[in-house]
C-alpha atoms as a PDB file:
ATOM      1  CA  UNK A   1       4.382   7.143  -8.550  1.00  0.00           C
ATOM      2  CA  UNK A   2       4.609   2.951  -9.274  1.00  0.00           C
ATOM      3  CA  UNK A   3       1.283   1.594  -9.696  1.00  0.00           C
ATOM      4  CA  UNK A   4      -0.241  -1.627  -8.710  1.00  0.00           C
ATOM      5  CA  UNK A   5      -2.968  -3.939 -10.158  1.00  0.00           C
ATOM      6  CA  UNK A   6      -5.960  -4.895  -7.616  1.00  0.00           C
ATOM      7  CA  UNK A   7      -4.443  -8.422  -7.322  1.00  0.00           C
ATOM      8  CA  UNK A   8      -0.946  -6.844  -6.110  1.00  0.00           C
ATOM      9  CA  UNK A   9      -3.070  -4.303  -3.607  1.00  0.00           C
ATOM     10  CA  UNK A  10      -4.977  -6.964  -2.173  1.00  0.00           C
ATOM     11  CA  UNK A  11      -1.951  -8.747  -1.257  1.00  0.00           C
ATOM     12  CA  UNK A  12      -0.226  -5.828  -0.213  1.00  0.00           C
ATOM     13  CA  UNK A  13      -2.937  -5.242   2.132  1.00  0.00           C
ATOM     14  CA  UNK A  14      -2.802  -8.717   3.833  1.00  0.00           C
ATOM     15  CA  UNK A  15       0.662  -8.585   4.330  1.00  0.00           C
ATOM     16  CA  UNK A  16       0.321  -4.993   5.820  1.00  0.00           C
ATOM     17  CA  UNK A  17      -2.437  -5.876   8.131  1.00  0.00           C
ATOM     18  CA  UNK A  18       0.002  -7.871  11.040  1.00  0.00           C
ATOM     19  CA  UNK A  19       2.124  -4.569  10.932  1.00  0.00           C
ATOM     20  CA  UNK A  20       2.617  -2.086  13.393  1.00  0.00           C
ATOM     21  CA  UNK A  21       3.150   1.694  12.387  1.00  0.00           C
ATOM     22  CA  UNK A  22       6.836   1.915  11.821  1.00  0.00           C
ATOM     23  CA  UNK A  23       6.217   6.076  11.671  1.00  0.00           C
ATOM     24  CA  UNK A  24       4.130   8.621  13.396  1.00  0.00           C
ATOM     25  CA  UNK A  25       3.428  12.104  12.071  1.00  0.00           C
ATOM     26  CA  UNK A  26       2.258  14.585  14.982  1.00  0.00           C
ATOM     27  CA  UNK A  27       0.588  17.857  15.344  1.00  0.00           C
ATOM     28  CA  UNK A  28       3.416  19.286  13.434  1.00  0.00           C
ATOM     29  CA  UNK A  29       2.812  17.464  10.019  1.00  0.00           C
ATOM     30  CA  UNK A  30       4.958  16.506   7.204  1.00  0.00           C
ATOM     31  CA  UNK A  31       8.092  17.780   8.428  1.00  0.00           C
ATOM     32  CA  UNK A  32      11.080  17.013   5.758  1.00  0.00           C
ATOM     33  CA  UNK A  33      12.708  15.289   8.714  1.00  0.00           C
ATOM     34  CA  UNK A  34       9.143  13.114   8.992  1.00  0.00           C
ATOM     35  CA  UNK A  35       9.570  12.426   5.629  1.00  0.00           C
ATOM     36  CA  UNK A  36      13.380  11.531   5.262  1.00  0.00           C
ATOM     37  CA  UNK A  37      12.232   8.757   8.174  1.00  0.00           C
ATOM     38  CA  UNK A  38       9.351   7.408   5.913  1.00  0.00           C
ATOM     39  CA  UNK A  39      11.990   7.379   3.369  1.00  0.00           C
ATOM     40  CA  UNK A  40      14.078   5.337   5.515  1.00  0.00           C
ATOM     41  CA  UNK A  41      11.749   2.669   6.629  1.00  0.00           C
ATOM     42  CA  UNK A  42      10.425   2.277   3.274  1.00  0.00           C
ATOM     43  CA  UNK A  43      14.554   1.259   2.547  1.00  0.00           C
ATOM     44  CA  UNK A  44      14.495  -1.039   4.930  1.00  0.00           C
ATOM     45  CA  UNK A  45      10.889  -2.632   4.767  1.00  0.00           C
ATOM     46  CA  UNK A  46       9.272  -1.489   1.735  1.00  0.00           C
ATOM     47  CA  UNK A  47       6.087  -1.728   2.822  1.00  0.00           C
ATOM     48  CA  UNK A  48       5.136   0.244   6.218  1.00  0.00           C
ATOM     49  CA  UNK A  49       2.255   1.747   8.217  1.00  0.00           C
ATOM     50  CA  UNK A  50       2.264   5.004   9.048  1.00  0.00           C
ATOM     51  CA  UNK A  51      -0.124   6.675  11.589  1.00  0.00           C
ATOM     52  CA  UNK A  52      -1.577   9.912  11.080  1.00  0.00           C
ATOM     53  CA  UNK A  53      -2.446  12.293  14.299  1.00  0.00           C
ATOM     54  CA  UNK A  54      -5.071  14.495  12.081  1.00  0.00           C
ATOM     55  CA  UNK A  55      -8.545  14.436  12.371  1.00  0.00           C
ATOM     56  CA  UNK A  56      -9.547  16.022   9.153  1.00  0.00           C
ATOM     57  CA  UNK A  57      -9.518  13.459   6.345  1.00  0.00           C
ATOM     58  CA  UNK A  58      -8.345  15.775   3.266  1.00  0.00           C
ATOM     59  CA  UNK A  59      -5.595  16.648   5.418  1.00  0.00           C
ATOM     60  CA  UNK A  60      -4.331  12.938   5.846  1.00  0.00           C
ATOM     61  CA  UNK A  61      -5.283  12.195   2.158  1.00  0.00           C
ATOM     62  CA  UNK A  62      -3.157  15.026   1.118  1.00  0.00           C
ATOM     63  CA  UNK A  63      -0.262  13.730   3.209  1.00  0.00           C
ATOM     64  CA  UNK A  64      -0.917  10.604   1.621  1.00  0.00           C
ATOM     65  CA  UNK A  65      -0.237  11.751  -1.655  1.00  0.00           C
ATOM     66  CA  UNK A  66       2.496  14.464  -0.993  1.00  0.00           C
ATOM     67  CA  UNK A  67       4.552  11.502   0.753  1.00  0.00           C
ATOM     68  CA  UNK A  68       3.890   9.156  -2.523  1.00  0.00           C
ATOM     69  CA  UNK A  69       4.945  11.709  -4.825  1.00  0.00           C
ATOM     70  CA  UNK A  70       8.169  13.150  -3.228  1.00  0.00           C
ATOM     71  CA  UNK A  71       9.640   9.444  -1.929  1.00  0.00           C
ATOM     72  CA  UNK A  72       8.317   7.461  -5.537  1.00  0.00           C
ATOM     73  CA  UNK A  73       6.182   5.300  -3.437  1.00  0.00           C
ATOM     74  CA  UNK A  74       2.673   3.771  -3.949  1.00  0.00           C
ATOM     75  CA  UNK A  75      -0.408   4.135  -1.510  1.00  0.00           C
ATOM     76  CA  UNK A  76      -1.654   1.024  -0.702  1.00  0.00           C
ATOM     77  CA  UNK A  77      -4.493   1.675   1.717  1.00  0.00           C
ATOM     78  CA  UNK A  78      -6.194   5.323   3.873  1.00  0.00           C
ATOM     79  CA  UNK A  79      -8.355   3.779   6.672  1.00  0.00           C
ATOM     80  CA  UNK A  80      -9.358   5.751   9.616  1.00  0.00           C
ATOM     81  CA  UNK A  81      -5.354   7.787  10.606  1.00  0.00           C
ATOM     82  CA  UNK A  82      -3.422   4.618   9.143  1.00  0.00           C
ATOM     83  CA  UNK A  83      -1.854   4.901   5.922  1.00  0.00           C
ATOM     84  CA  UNK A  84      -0.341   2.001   4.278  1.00  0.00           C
ATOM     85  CA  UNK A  85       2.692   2.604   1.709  1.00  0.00           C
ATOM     86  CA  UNK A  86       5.040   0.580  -0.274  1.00  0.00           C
ATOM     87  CA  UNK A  87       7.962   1.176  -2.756  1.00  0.00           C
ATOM     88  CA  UNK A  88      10.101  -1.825  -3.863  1.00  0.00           C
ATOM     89  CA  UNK A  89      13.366  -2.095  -3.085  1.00  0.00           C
ATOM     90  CA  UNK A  90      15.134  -3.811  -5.955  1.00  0.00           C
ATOM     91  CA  UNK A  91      18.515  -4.743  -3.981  1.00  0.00           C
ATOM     92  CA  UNK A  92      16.714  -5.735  -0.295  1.00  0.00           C
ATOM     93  CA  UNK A  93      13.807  -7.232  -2.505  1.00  0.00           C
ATOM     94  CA  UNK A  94      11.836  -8.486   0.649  1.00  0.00           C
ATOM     95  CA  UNK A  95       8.306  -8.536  -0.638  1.00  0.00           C
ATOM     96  CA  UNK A  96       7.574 -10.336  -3.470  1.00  0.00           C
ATOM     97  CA  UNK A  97       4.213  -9.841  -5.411  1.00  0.00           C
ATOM     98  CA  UNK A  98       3.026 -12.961  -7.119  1.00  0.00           C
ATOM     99  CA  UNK A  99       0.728 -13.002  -9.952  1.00  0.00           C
ATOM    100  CA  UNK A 100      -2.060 -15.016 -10.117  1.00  0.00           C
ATOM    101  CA  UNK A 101      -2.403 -18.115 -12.042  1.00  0.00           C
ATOM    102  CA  UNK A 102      -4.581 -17.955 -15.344  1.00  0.00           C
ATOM    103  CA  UNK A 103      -6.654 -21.028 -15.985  1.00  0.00           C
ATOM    104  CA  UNK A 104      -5.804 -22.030 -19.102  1.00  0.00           C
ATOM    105  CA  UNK A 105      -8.306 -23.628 -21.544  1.00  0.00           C
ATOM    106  CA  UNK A 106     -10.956 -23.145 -19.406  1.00  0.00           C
ATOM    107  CA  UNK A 107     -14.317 -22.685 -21.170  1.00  0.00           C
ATOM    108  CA  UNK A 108     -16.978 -19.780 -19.484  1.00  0.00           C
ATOM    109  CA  UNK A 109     -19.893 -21.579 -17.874  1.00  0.00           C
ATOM    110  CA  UNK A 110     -22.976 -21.587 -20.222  1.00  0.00           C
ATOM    111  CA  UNK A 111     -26.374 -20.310 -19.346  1.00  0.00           C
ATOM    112  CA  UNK A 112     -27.735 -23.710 -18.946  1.00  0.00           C
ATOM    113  CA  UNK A 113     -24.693 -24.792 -16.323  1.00  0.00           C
ATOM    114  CA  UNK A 114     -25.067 -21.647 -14.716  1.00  0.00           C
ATOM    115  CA  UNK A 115     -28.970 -22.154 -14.101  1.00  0.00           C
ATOM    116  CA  UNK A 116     -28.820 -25.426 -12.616  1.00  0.00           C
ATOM    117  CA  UNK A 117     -26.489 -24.714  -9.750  1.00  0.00           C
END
């Protein structure tokens, strides 16, 4: 499983949040043929939504991470029955996580500057 820094999440998250779920799993579960379509969306998108019909939270978080280990993917949000996922694609390469600029030569604030503001 690929993991992420809180920077890369958080942008991962604002880029999944226009998305609609590009897979539903049913009453039936995590069937392998659920899975080989998660495995084809995340080809083709890299980062999807998928929506859940369980009502027992253990149950989705263990789908969660049963789908992240078998397809090499990495869970990028669990809220309420939608489950966010990504895993890079290195020759579609569609999302691109930046890093955030360092300030360089920036001094911390003192105790003095901090108190007057």
């Amino acid at each position: 499983m690929l993991s992420l820094t809180v920077l890369q999440r958080q942008q991962l998250k604002a880029r999944a949040h226009a998305l609609n779920p590009a897979v539903m799993i049913g009453n039936a579960g995590l069937t392998e043929a659920v899975l080989k379509e998660i495995s084809l969306s995340l080809k083709a998108h890299e980062l999807i939504k998928i929506r859940v019909m369980n009502d027992q939270r253990p149950a989705r978080e263990a789908m969660l991470e049963t789908i992240c280990s078998q397809l090499n993917a990495t869970p990028v949000q669990h809220i309420g029955k939608i489950l966010v996922v990504y895993r890079p694609n290195p020759d579609l390469h569609k999302i691109e996580i930046r890093r955030m600029p360092r300030h360089k030569g920036k001094k911390p604030l003192t105790k003095r500057q901090l108190g007057s503001r």
